[in-house]
N, C-alpha and C. Protein backbone atom coordinates (compact mmCIF):
# COMPACT_ATOMS: atom_id res chain seq x y z
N UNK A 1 209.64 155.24 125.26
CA UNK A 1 208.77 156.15 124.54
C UNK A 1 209.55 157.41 124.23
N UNK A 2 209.35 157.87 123.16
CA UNK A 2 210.02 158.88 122.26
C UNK A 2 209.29 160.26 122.79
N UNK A 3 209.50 161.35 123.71
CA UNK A 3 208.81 162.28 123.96
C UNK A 3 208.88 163.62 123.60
N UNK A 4 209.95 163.74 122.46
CA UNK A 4 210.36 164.54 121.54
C UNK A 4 209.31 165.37 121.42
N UNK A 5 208.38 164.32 120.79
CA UNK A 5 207.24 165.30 120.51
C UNK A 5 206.05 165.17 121.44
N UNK A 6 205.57 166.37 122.03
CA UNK A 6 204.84 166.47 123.52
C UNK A 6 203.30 165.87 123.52
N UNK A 7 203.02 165.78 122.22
CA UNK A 7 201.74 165.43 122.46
C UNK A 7 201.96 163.32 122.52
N UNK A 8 202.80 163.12 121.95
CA UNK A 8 203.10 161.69 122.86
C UNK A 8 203.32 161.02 123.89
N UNK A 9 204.03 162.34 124.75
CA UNK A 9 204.07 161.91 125.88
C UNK A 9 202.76 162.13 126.86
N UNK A 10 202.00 162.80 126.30
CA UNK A 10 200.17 162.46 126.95
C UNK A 10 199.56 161.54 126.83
N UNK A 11 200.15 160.74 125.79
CA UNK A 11 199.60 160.04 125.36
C UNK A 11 199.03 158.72 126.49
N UNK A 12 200.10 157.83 127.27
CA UNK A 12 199.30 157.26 128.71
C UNK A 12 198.76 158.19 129.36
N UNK A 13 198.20 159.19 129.53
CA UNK A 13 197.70 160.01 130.52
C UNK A 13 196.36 159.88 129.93
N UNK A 14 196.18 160.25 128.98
CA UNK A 14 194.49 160.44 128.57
C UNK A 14 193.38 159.42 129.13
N UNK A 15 193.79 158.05 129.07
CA UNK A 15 192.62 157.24 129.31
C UNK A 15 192.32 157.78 130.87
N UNK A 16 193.06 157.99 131.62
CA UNK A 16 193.03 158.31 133.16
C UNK A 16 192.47 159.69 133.52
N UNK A 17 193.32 160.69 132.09
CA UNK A 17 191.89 161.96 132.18
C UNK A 17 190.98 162.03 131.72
N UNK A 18 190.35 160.76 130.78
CA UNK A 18 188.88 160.62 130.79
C UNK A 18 188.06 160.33 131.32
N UNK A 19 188.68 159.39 131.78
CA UNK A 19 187.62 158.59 133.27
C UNK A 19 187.69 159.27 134.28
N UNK A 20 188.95 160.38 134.75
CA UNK A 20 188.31 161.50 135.56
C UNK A 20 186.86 162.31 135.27
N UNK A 21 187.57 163.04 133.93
CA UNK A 21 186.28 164.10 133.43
C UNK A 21 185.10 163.50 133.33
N UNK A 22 184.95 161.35 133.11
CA UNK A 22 183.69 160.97 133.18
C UNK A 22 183.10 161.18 134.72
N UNK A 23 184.11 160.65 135.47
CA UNK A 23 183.60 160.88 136.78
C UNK A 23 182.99 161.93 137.20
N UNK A 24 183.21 163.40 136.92
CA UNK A 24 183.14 164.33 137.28
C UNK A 24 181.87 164.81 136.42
N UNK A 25 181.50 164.37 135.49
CA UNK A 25 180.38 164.52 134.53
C UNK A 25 179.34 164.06 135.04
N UNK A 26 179.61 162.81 135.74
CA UNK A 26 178.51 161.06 136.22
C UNK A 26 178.04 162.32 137.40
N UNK A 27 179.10 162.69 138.16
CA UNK A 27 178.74 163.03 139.41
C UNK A 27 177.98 164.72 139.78
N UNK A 28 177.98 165.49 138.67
CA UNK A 28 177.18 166.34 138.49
C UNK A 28 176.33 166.49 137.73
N UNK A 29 175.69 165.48 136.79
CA UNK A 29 174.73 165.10 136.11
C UNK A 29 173.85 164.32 136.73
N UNK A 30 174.64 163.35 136.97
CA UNK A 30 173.75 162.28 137.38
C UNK A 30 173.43 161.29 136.28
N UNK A 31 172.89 160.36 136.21
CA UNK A 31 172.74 158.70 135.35
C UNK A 31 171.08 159.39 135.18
N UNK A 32 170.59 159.46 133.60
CA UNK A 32 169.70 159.38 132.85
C UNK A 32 168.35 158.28 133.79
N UNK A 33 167.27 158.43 133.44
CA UNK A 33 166.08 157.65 134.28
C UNK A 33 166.64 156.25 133.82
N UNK A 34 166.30 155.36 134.20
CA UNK A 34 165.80 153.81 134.07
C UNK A 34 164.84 153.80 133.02
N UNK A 35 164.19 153.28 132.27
CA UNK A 35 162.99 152.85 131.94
C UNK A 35 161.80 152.28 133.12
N UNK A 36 160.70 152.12 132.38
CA UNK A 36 159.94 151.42 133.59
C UNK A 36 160.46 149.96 133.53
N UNK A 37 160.65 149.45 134.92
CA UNK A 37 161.23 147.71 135.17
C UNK A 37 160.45 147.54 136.67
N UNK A 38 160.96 146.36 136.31
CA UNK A 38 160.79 145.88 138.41
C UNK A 38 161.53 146.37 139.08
N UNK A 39 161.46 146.46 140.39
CA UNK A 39 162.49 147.40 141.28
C UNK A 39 163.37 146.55 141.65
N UNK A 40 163.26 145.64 141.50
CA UNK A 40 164.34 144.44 141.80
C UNK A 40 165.66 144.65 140.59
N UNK A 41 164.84 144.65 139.43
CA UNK A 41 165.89 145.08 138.44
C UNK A 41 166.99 146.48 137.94
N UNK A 42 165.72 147.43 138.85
CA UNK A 42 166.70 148.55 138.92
C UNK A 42 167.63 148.55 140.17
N UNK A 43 167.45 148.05 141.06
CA UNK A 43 168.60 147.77 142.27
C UNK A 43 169.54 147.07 141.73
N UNK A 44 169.62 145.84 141.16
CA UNK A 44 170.70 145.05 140.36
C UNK A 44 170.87 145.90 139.69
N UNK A 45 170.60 147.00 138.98
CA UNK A 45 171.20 147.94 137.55
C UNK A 45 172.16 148.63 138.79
N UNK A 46 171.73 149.23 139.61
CA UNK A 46 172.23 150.15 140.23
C UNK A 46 173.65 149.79 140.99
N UNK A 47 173.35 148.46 141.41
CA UNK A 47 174.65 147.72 142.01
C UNK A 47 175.42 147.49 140.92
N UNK A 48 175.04 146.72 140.24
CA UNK A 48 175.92 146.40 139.15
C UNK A 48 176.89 147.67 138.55
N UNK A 49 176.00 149.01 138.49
CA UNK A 49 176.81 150.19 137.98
C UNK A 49 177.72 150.61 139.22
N UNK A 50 177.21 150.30 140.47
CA UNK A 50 178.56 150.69 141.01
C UNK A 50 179.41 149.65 141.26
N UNK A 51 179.33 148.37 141.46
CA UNK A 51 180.46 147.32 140.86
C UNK A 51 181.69 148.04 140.08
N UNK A 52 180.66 147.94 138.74
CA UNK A 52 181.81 148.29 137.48
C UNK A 52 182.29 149.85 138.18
N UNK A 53 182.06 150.70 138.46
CA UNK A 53 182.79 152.28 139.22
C UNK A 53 184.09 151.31 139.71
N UNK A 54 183.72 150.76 140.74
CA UNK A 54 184.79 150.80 142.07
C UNK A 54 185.64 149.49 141.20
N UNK A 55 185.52 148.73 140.53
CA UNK A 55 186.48 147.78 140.13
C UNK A 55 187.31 148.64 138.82
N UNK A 56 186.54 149.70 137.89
CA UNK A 56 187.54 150.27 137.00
C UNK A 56 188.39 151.19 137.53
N UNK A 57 188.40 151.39 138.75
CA UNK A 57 189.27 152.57 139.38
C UNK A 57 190.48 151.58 140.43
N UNK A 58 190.06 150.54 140.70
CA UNK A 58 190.87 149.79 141.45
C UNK A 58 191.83 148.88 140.86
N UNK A 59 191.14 148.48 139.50
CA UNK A 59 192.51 148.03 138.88
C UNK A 59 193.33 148.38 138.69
N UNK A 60 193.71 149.66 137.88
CA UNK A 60 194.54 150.16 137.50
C UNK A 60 195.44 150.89 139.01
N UNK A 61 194.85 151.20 140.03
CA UNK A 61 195.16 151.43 141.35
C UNK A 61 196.26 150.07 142.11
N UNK A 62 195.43 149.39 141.63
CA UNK A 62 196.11 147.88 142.80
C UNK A 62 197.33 147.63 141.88
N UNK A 63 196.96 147.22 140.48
CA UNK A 63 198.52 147.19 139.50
C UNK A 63 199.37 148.36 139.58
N UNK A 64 199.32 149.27 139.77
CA UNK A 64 200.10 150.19 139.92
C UNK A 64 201.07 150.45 140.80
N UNK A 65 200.57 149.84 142.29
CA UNK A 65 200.90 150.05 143.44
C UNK A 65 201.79 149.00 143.44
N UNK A 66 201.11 147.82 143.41
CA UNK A 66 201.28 146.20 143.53
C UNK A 66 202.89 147.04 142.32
N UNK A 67 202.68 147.19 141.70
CA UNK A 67 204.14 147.05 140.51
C UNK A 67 205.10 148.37 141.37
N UNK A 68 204.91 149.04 141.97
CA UNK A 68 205.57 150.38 142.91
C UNK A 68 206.44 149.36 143.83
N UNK A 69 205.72 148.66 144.48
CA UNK A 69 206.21 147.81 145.53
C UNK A 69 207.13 146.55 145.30
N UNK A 70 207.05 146.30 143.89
CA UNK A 70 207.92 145.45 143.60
C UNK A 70 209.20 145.16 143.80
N UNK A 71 209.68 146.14 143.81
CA UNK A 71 211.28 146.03 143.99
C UNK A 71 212.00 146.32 142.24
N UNK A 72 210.99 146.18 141.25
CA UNK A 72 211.33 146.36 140.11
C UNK A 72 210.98 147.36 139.41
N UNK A 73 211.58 147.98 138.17
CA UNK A 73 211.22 149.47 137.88
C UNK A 73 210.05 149.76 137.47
N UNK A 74 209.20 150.65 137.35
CA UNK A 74 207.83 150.30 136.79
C UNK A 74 207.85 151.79 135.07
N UNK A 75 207.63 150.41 134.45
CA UNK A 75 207.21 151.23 132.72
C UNK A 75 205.90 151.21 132.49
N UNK A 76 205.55 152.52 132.09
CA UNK A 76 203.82 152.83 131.62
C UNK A 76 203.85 153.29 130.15
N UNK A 77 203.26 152.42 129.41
CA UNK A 77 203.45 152.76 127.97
C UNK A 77 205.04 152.99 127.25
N UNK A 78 205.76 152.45 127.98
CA UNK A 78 207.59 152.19 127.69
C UNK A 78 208.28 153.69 128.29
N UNK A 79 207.72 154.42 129.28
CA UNK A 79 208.04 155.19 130.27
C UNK A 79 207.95 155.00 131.37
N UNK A 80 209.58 155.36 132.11
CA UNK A 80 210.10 154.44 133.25
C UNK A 80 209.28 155.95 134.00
N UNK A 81 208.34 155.07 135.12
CA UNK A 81 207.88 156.12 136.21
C UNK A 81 208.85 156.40 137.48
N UNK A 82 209.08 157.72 138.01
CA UNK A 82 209.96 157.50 139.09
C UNK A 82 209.22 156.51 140.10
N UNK A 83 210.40 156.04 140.93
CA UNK A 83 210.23 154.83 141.94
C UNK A 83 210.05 155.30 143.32
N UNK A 84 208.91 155.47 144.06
CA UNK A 84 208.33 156.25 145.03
C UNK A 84 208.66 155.80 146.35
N UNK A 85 208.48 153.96 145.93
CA UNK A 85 207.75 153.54 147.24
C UNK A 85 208.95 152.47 147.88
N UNK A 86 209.31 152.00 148.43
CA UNK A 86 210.22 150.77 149.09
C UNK A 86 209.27 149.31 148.82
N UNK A 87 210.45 148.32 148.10
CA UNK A 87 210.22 147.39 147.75
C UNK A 87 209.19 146.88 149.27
N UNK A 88 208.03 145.59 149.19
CA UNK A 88 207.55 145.31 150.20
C UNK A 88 207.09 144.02 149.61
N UNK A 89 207.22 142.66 149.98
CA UNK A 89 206.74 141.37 148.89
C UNK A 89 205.52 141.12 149.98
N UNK A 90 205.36 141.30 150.69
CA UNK A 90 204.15 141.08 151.80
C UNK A 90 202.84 141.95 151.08
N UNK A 91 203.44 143.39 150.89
CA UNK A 91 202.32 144.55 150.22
C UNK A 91 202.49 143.37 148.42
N UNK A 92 202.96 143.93 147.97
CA UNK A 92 203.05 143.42 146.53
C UNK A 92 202.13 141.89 146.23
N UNK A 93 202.47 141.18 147.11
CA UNK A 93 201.97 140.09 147.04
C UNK A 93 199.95 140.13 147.65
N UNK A 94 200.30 140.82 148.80
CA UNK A 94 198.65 141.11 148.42
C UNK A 94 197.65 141.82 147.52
N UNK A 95 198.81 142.88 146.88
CA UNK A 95 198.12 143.71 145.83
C UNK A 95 197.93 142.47 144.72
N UNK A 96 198.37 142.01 144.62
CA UNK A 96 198.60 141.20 143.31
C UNK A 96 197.02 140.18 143.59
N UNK A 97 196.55 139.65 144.74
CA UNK A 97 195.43 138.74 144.51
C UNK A 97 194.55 139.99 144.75
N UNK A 98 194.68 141.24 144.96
CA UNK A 98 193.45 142.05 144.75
C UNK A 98 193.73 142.43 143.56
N UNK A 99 194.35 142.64 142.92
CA UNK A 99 194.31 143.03 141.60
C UNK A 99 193.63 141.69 140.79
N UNK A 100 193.96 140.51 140.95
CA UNK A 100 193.27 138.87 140.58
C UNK A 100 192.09 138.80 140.72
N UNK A 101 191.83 139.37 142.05
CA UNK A 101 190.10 139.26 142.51
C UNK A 101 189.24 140.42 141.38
N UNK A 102 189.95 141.35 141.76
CA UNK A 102 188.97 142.40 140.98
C UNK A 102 188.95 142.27 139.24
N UNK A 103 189.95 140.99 139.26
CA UNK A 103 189.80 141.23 137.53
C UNK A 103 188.72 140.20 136.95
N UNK A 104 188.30 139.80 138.02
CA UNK A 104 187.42 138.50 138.24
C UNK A 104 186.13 139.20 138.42
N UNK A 105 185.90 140.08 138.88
CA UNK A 105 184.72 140.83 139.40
C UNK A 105 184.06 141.67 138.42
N UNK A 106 185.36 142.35 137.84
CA UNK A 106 185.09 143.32 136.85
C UNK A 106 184.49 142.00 135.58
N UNK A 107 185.32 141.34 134.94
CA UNK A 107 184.74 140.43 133.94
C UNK A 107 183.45 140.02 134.00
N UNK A 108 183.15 139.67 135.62
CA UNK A 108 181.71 139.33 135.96
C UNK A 108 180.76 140.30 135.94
N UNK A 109 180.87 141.66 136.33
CA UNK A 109 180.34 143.06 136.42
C UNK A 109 179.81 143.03 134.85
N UNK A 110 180.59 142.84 133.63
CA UNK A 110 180.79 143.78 132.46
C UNK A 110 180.20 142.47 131.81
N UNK A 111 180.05 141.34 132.24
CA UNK A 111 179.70 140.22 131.50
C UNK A 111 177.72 140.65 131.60
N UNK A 112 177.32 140.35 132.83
CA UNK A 112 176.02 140.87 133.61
C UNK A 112 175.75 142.02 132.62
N UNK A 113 176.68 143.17 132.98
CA UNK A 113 175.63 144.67 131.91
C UNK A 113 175.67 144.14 131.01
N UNK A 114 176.65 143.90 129.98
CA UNK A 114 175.81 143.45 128.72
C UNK A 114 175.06 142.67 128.13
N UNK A 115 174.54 141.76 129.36
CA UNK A 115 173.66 140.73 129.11
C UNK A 115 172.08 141.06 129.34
N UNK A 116 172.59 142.41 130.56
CA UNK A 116 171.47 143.07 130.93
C UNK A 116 170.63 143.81 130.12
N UNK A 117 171.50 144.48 128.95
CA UNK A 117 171.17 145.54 127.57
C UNK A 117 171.22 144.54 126.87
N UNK A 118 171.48 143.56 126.50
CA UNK A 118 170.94 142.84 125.52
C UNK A 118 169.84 142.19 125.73
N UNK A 119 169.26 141.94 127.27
CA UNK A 119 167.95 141.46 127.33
C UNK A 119 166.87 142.92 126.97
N UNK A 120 167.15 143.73 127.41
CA UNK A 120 166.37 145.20 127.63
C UNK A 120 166.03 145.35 126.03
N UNK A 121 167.45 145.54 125.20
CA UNK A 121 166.98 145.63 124.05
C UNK A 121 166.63 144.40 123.13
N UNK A 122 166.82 143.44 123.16
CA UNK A 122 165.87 142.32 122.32
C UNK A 122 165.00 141.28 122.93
N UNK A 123 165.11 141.41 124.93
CA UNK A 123 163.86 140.91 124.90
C UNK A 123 162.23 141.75 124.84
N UNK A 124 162.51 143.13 125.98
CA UNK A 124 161.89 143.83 126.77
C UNK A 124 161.38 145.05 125.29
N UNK A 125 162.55 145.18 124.76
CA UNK A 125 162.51 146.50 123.91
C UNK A 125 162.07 147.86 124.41
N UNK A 126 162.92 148.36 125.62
CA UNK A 126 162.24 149.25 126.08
C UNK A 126 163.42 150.33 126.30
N UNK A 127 163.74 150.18 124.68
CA UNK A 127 165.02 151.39 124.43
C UNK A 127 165.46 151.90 125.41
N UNK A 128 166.21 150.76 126.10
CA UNK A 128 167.11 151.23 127.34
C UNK A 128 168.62 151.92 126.95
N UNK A 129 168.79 150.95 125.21
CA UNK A 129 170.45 151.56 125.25
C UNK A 129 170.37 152.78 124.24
N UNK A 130 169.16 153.58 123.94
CA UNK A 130 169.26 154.90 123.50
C UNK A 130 169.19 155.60 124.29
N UNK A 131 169.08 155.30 125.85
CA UNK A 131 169.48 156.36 127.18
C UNK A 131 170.37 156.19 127.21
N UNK A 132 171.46 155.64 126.57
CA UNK A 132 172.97 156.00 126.81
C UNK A 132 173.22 156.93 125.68
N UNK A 133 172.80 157.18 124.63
CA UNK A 133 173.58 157.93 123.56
C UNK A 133 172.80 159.67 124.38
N UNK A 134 173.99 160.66 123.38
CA UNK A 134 173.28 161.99 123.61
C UNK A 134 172.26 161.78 122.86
């Protein structure tokens, strides 16, 4: 990556300072009401939303690490990151089926919500996904 010019080299950084500033938004706001549902369904909403939390913060966590530990150099967006950690194939190799598991989880997580808002809005119609817009 060409970093000549500075606003490129932010450029991998942003997705990671958004999902901070979302975090930090989620967590002093707080998540908009539910609609009226069964309580059964808002507990599955509720799990399900923290599913998807803890698996979008762990992927990019477990690949990161899991690739630190490699023994090989690690490039982020074609920028070589300094090399922190001591090669470990014992660590690496377990990061690697948690990084497998969670990509399995997350697909399943993100498959569920949108099946969930697509029932809300074309079975139920109970303009659940205009509580997401401002």
């Amino acid at each position: 990556m060409n970093c000549v010019d500075p606003a490129n080299c932010w450029e991998p950084v942003r997705p990671g300072l958004r999902k901070c500033a979302w975090l930090i938004w989620r967590a002093t706001h707080g998540p908009p009401p539910l609609p009226a549902m069964p309580a059964w369904q808002a507990k599955c909403a509720r799990i399900n939303h923290w599913v998807l939390y803890i698996c979008l913060f762990l992927q990019p966590l477990s690949g990161y690490v899991g690739s630190a530990v490699s023994g090989y150099p690690v490039r982020y967006f074609g920028m070589l990151l300094p090399a922190w950690a001591a090669k470990s194939v014992p660590l690496k190799d377990f990061l690697s089926v948690v990084h497998l598991v969670n990509s399995c989880i997350l697909a399943t997580a993100i498959a569920v919500h949108i099946a969930a808002a697509l029932k809300h809005q074309f079975v139920d119609r109970d303009r659940l996904l205009q509580r997401m817009w401002p």
